[in-house]
N, C-alpha and C. Protein backbone atom coordinates (compact mmCIF):
# COMPACT_ATOMS: atom_id res chain seq x y z
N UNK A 1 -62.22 101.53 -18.62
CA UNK A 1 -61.42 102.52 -17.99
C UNK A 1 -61.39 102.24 -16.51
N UNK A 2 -60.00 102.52 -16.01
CA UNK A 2 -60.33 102.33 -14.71
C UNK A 2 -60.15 103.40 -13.72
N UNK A 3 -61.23 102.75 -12.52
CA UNK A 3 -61.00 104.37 -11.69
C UNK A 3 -59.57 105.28 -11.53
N UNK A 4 -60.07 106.53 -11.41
CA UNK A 4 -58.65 107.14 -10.94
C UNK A 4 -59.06 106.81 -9.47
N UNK A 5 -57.31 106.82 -9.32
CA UNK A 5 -57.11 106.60 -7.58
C UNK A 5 -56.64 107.92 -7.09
N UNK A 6 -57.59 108.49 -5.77
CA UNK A 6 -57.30 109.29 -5.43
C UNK A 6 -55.34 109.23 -4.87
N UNK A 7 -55.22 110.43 -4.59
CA UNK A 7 -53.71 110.80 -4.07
C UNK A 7 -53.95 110.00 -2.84
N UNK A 8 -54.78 110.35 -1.71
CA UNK A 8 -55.00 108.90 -0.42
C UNK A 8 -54.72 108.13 -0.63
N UNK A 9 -55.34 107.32 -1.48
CA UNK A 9 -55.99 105.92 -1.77
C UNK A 9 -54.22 105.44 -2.31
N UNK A 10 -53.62 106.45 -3.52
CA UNK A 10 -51.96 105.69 -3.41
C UNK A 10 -51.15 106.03 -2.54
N UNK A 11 -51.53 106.90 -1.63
CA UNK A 11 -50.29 106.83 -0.64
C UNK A 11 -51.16 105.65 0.57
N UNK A 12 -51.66 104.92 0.73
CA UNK A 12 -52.12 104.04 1.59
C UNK A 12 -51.78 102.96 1.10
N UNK A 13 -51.53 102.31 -0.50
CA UNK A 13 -51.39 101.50 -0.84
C UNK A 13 -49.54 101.14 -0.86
N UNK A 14 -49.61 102.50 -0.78
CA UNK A 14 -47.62 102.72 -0.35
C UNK A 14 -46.98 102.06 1.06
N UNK A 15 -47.87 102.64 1.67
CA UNK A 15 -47.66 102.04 2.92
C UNK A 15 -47.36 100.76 3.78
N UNK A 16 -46.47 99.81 4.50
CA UNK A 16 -45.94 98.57 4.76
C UNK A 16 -46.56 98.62 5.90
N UNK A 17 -47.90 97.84 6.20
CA UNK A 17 -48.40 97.77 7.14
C UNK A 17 -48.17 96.59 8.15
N UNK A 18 -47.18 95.60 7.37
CA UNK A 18 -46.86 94.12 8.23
C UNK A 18 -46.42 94.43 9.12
N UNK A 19 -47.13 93.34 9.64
CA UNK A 19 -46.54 93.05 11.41
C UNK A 19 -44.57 93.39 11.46
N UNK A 20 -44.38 92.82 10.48
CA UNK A 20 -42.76 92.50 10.82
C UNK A 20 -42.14 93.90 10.32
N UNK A 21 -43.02 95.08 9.86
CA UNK A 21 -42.26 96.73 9.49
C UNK A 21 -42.91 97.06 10.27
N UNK A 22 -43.61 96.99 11.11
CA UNK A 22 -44.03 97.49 12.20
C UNK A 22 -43.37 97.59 13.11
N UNK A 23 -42.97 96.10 13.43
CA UNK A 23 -42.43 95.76 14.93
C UNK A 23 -40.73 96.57 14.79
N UNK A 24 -40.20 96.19 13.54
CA UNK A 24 -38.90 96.96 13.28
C UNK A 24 -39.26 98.74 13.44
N UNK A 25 -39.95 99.44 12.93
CA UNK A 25 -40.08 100.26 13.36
C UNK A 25 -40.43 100.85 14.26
N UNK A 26 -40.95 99.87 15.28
CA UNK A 26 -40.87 100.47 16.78
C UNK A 26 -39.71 99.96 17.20
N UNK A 27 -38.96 98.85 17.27
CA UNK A 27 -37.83 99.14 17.76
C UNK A 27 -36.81 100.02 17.39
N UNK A 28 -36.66 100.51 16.45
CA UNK A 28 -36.13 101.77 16.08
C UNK A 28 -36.25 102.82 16.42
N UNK A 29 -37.58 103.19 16.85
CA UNK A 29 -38.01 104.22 17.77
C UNK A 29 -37.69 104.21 19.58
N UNK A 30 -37.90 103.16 19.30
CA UNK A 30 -37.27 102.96 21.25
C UNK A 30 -35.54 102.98 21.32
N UNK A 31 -35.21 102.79 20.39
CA UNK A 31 -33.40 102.85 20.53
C UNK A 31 -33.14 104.34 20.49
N UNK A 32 -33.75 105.02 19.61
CA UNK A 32 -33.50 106.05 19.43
C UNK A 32 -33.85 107.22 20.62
N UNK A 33 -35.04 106.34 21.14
CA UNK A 33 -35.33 106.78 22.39
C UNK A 33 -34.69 106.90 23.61
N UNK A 34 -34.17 105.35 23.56
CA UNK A 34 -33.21 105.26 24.36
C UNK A 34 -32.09 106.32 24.55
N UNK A 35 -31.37 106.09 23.15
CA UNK A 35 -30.15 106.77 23.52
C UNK A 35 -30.39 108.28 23.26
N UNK A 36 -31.81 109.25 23.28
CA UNK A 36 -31.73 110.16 23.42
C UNK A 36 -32.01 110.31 25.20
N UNK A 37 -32.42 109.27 26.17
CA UNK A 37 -32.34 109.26 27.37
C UNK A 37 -31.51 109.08 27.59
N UNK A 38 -30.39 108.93 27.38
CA UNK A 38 -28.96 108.26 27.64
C UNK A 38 -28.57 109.55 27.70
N UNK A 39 -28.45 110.31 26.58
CA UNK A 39 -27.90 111.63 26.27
C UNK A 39 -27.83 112.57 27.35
N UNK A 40 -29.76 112.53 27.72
CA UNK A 40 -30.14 113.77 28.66
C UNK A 40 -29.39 113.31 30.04
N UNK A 41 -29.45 111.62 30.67
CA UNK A 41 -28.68 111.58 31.53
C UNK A 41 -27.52 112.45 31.59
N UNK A 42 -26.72 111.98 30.77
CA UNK A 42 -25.09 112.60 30.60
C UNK A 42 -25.08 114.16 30.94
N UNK A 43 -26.16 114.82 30.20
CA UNK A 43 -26.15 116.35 30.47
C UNK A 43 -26.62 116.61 31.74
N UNK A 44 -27.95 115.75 32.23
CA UNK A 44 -28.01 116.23 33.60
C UNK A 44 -26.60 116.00 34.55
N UNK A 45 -26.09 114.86 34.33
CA UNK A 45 -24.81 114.88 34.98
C UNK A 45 -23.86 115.41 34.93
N UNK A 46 -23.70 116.27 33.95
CA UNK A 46 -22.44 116.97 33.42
C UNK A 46 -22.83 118.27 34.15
N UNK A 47 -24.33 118.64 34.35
CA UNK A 47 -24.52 120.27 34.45
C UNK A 47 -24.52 120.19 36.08
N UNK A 48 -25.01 118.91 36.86
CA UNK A 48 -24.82 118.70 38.50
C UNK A 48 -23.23 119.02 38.20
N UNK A 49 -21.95 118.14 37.89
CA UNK A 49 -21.17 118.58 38.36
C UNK A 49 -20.81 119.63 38.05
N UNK A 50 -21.28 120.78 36.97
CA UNK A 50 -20.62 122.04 36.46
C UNK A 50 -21.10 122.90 37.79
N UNK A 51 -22.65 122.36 38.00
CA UNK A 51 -23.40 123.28 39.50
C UNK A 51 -22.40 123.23 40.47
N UNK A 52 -22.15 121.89 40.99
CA UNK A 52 -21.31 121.89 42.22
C UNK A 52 -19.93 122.62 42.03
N UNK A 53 -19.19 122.34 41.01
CA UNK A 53 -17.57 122.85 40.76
C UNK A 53 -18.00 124.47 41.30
N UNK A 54 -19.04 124.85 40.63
CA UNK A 54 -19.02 126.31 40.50
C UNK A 54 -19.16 126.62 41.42
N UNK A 55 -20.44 125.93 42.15
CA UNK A 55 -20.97 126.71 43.95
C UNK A 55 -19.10 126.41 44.80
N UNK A 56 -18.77 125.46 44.34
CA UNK A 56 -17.93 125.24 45.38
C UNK A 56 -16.47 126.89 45.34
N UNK A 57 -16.27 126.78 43.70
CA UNK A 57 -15.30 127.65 43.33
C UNK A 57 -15.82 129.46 44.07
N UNK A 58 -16.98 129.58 43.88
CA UNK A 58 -18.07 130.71 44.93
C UNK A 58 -17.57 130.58 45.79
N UNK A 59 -17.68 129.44 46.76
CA UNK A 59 -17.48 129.74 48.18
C UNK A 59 -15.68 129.58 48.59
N UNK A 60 -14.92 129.20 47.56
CA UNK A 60 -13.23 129.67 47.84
C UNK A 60 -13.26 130.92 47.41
N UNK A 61 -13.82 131.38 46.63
CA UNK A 61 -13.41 132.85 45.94
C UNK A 61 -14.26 133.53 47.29
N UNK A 62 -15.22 133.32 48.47
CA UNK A 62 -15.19 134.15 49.05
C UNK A 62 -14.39 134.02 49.92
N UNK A 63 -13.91 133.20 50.33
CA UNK A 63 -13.52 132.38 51.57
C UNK A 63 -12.43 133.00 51.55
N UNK A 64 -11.76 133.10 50.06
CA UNK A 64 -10.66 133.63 50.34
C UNK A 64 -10.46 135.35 49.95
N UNK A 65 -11.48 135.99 49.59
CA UNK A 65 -11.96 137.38 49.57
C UNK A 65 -11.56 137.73 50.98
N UNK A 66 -12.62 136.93 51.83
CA UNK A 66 -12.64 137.66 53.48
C UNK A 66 -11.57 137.30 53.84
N UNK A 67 -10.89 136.14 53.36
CA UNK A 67 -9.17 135.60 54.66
C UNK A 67 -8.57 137.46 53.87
N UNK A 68 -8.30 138.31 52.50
CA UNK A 68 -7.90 139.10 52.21
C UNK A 68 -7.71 140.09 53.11
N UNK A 69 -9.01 140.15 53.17
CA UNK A 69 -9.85 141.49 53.94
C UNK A 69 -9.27 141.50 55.57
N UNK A 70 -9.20 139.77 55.87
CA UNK A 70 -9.19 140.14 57.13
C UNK A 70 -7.05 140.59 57.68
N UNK A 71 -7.15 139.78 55.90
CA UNK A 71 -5.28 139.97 56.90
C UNK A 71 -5.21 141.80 56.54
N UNK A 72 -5.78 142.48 55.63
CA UNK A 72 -5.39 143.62 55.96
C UNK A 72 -5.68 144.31 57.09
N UNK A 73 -7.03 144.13 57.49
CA UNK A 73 -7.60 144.22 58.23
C UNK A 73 -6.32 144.30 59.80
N UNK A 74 -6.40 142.93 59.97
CA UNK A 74 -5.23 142.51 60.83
C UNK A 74 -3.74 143.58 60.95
N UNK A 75 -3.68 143.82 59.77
CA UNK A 75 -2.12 144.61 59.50
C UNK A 75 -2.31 146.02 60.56
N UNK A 76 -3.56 146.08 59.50
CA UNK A 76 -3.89 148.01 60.38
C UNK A 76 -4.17 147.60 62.16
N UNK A 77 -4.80 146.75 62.50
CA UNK A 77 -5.08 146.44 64.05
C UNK A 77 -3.65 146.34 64.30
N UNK A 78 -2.63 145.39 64.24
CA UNK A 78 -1.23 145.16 65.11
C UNK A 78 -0.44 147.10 65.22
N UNK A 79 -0.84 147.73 63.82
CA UNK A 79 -0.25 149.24 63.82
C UNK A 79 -1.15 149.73 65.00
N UNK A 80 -2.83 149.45 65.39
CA UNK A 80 -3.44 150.58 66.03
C UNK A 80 -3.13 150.11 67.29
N UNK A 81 -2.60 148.47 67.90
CA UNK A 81 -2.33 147.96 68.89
C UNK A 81 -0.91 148.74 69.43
N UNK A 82 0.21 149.08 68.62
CA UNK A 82 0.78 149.80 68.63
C UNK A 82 0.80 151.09 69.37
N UNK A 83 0.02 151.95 69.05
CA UNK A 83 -0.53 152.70 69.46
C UNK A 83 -1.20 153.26 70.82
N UNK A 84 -2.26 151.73 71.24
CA UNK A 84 -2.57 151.63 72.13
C UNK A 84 -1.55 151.31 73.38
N UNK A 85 -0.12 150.50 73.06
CA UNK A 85 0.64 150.81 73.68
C UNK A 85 1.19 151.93 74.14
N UNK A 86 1.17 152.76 73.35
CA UNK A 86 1.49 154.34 73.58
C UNK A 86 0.84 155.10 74.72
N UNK A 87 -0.61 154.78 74.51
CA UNK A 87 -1.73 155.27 75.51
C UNK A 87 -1.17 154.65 76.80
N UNK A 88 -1.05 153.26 77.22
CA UNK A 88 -1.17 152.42 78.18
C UNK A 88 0.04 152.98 79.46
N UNK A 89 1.10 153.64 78.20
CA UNK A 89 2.83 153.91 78.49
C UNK A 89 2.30 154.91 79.12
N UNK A 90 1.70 156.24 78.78
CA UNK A 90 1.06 157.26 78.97
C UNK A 90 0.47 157.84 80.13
N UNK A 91 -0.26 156.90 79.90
CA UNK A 91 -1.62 156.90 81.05
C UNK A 91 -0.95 156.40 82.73
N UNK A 92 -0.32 155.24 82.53
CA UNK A 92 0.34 154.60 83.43
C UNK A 92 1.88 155.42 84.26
N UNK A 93 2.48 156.45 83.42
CA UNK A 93 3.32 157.01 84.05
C UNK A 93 3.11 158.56 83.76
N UNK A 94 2.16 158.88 83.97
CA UNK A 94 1.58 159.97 84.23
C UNK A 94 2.24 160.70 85.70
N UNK A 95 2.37 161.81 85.83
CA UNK A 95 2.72 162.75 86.91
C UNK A 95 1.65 162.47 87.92
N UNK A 96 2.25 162.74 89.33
CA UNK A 96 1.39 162.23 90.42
C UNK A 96 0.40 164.05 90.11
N UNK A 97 1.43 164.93 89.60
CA UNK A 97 0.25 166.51 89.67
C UNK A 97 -0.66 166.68 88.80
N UNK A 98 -0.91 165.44 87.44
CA UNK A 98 -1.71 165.54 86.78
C UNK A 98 -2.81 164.75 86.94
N UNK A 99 -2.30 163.42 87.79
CA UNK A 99 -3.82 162.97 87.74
C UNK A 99 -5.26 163.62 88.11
N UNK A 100 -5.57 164.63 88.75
CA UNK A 100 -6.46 164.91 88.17
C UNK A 100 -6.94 166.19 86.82
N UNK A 101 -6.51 166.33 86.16
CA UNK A 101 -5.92 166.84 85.31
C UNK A 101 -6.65 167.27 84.15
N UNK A 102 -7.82 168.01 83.79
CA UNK A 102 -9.02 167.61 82.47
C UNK A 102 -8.00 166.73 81.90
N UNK A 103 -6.86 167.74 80.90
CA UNK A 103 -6.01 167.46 79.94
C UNK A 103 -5.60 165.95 80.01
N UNK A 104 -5.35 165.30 80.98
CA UNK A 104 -5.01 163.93 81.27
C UNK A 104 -6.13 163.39 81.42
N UNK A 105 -7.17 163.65 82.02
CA UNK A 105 -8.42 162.88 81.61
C UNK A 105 -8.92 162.59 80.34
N UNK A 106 -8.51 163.61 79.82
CA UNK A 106 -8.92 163.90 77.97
C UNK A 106 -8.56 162.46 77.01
N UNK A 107 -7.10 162.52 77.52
CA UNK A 107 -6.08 161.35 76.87
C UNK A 107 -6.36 159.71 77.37
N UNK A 108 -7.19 159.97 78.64
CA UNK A 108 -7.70 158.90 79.14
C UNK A 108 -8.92 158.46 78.33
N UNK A 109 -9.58 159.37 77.91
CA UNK A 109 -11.06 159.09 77.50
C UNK A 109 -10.49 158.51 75.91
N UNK A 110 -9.73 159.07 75.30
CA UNK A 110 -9.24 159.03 74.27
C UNK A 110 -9.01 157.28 74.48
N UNK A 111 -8.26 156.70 74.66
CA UNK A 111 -7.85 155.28 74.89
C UNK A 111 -8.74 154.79 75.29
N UNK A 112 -9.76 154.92 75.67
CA UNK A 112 -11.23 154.11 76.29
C UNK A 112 -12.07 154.11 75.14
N UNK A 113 -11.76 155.17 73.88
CA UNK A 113 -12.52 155.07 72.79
C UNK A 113 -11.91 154.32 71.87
N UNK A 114 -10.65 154.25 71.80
CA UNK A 114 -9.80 153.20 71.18
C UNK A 114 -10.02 151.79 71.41
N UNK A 115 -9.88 151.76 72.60
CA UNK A 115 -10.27 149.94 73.62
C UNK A 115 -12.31 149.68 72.83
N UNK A 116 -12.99 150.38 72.74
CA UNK A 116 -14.02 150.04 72.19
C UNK A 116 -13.88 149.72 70.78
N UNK A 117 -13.40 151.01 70.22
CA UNK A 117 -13.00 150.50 68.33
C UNK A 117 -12.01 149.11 68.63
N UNK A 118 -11.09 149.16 69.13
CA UNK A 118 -10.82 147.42 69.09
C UNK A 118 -11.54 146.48 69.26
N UNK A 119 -12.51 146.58 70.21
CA UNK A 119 -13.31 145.42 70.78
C UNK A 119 -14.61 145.28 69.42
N UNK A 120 -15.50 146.67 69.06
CA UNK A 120 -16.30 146.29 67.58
C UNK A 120 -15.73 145.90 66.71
N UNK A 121 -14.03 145.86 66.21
CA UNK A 121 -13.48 144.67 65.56
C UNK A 121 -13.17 143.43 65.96
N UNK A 122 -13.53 143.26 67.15
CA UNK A 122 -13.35 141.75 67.19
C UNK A 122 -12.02 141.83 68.09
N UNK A 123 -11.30 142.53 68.42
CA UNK A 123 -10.31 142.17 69.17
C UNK A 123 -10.44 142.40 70.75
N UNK A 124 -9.80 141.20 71.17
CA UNK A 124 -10.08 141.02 72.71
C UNK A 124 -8.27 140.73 73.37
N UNK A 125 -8.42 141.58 74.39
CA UNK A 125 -7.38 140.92 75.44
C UNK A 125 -7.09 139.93 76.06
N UNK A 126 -5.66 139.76 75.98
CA UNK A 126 -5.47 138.53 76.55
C UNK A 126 -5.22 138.68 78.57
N UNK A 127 -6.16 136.78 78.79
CA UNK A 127 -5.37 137.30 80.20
C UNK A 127 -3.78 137.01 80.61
N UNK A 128 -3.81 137.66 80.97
CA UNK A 128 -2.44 137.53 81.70
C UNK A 128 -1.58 138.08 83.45
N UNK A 129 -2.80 138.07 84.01
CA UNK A 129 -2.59 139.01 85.26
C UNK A 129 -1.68 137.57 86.03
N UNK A 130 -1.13 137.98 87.31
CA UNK A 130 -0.19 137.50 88.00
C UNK A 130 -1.10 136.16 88.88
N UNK A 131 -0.35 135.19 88.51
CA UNK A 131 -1.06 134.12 89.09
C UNK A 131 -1.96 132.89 87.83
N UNK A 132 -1.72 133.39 86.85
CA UNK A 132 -2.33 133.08 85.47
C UNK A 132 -1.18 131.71 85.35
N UNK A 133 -1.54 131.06 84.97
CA UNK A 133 -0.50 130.09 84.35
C UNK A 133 0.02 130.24 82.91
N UNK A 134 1.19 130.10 82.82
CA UNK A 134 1.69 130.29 81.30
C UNK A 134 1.18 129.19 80.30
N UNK A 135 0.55 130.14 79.37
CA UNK A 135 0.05 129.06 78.42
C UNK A 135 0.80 129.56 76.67
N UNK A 136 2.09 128.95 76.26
CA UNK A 136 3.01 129.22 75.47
C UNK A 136 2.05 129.34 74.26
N UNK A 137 0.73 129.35 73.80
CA UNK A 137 -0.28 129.87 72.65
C UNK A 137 -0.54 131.24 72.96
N UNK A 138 -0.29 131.53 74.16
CA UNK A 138 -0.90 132.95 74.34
C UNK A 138 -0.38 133.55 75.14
N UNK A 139 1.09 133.78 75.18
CA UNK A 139 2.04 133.86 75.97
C UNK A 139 3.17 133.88 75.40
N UNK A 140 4.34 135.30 75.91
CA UNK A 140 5.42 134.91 75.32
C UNK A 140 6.23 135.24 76.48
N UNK A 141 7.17 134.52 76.91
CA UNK A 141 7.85 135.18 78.44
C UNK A 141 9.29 135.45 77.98
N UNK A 142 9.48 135.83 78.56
CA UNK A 142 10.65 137.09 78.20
C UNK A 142 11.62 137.14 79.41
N UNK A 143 11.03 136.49 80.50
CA UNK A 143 12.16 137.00 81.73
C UNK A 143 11.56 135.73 82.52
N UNK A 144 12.23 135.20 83.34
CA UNK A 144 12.27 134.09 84.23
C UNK A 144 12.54 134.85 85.63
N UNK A 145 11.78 134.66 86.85
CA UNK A 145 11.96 135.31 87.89
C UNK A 145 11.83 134.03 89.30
N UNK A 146 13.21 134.40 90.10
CA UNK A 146 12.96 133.00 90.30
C UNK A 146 12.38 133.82 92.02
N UNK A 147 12.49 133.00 92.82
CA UNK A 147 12.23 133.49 94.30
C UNK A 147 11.58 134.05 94.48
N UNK A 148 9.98 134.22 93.45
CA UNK A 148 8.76 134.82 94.10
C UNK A 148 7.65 134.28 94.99
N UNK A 149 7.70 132.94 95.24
CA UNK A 149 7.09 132.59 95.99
C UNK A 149 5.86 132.15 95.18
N UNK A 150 5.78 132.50 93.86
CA UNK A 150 4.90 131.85 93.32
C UNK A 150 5.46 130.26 92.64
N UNK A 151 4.23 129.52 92.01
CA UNK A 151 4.48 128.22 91.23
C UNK A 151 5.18 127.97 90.02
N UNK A 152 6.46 127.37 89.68
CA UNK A 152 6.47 127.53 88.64
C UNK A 152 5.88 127.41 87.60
N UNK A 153 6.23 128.00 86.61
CA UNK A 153 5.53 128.45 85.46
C UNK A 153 4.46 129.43 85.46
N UNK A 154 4.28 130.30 86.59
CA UNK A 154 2.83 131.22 86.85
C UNK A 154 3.04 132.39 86.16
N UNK A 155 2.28 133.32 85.67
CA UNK A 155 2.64 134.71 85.51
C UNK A 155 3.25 135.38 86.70
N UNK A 156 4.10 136.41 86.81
CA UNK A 156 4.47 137.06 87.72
C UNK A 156 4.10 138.23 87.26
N UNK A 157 4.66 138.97 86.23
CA UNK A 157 4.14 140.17 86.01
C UNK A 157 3.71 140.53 84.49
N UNK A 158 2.82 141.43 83.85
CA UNK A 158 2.37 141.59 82.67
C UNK A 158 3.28 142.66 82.11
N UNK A 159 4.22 142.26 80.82
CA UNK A 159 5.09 143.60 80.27
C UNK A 159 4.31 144.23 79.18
N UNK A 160 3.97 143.53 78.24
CA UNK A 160 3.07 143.95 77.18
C UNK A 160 1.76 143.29 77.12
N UNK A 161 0.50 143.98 76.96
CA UNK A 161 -0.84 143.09 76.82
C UNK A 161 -0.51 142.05 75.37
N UNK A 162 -1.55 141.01 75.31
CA UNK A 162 -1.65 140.70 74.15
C UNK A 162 -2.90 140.55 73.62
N UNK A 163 -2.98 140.32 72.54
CA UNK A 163 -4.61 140.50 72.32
C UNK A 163 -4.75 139.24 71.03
N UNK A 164 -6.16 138.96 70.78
CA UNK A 164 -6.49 138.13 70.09
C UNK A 164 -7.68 139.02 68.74
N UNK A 165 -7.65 138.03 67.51
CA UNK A 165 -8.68 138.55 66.64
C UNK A 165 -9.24 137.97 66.64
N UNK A 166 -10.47 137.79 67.06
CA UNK A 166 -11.75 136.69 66.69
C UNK A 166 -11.10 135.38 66.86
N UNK A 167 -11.11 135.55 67.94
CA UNK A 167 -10.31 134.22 68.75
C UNK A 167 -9.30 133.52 68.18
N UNK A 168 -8.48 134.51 67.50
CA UNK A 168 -7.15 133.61 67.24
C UNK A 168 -5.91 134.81 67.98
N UNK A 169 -5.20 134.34 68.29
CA UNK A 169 -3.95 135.32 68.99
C UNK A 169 -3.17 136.55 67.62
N UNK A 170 -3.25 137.11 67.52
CA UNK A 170 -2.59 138.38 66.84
C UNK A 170 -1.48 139.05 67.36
N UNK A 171 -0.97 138.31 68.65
CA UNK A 171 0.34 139.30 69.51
C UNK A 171 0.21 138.36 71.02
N UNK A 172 0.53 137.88 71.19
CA UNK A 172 1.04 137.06 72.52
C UNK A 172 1.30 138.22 73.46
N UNK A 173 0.96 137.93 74.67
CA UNK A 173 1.10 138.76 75.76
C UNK A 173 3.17 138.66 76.36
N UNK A 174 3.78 139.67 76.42
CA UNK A 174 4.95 139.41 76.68
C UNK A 174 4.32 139.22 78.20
N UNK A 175 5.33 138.44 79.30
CA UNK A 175 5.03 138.20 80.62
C UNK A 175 6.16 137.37 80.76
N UNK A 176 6.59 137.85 82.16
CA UNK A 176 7.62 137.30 83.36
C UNK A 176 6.89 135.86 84.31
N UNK A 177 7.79 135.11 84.30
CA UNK A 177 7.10 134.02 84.48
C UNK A 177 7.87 133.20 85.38
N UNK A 178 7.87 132.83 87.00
CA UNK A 178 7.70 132.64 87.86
C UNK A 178 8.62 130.95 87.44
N UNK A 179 10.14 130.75 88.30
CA UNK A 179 11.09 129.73 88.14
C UNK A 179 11.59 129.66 89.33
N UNK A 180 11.65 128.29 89.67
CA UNK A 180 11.63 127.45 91.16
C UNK A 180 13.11 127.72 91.28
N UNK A 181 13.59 127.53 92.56
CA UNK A 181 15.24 128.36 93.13
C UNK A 181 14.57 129.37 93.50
N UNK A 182 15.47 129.96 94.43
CA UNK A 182 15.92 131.00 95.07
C UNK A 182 17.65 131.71 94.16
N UNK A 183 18.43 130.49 94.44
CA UNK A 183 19.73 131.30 93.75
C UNK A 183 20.10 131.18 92.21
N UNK A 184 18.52 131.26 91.73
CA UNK A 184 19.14 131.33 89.78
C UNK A 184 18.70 132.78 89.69
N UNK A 185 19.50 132.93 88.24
CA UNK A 185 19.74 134.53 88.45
C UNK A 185 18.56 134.85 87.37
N UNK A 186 17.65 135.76 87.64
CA UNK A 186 16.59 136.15 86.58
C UNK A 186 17.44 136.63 85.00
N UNK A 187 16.50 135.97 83.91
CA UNK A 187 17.26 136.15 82.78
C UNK A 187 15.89 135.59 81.43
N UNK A 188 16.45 136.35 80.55
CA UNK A 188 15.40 135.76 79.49
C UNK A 188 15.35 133.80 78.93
N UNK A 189 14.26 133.82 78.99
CA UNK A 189 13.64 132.24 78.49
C UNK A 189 14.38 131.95 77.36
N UNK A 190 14.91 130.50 76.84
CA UNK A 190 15.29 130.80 75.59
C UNK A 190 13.85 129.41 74.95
């Protein structure tokens, strides 16, 4: 009779221990290896560019959130600039019996609180006082004045302020602007 063989003992005898099922089965394992490194490459690369598309698509979707914000933003300032014209009209041709006046002081203080709410938004005046040189970005002239004795092209006089938003122009300053002769006849720029 012969021994029984344990369940071990035939699965060991099952087993292809040659060099040459060996060596095939490690290269089988390294291919497989391989191209599961191959794989993860691809995904790390696929998920960098999904990262970047996205951060980038973030920063247009704000970019262009705030350009939103700011043109409304903008809309309501040119209406409150408006306004402030009103004050300026106001204030400036006031009765010689009111200047001192509470009531006219009142309306004064009023526009000095306005000129601040413009300025914590960001909006600033333009210069334009007499002697300024015309600079056609920030400048709109409206009248040509010749025989002042100033240079051409200078400011001569300020008709409307202009103002800027966070350093970009929002309204050009209207201004009269200083043209060499004596006998040309004052008239708008074309």
């Amino acid at each position: 009779m012969t021994p029984r063989k344990t369940r071990a003992q035939e699965r060991i005898e099952e087993l292809d221990i040659t060099p040459a099922t060996l060596i095939a089965e490690l290269d089988e394992v390294k291919a497989e290896r391989d191209e599961a490194l191959s794989k993860a490459d691809e995904y790390v690369s696929a998920l960098q560019r999904e990262r970047a598309e996205f951060t980038n698509f973030k920063r247009r979707t704000a970019e262009e959130r705030e350009r939103e914000l700011g043109l409304a933003g903008e809309d309501l300032i040119r209406k409150v600039l408006q306004l402030a014209d009103d004050f300026d009209r106001a204030i400036d041709n006031r009765p010689e019996a009111l200047m001192d006046d509470a009531w006219a002081e009142g309306i004064a203080a009023i526009d000095r609180k306005l000129r601040v709410l413009l300025e914590s938004e960001g909006v600033q005046q333009l210069e334009a006082t007499p002697g300024t040189p015309f600079d056609p970005r920030r400048h709109e002239a409206v009248v040509s004045v010749p025989g002042t004795g100033r240079a051409e092209g200078e400011i001569v006089d300020e008709i409307r302020r202009g103002y800027t938003l966070r350093n970009r122009v929002i309204r050009p300053a209207l201004v009269a602007v200083a043209t060499a002769g004596d006998d040309e006849p004052a008239g708008p720029i074309n």
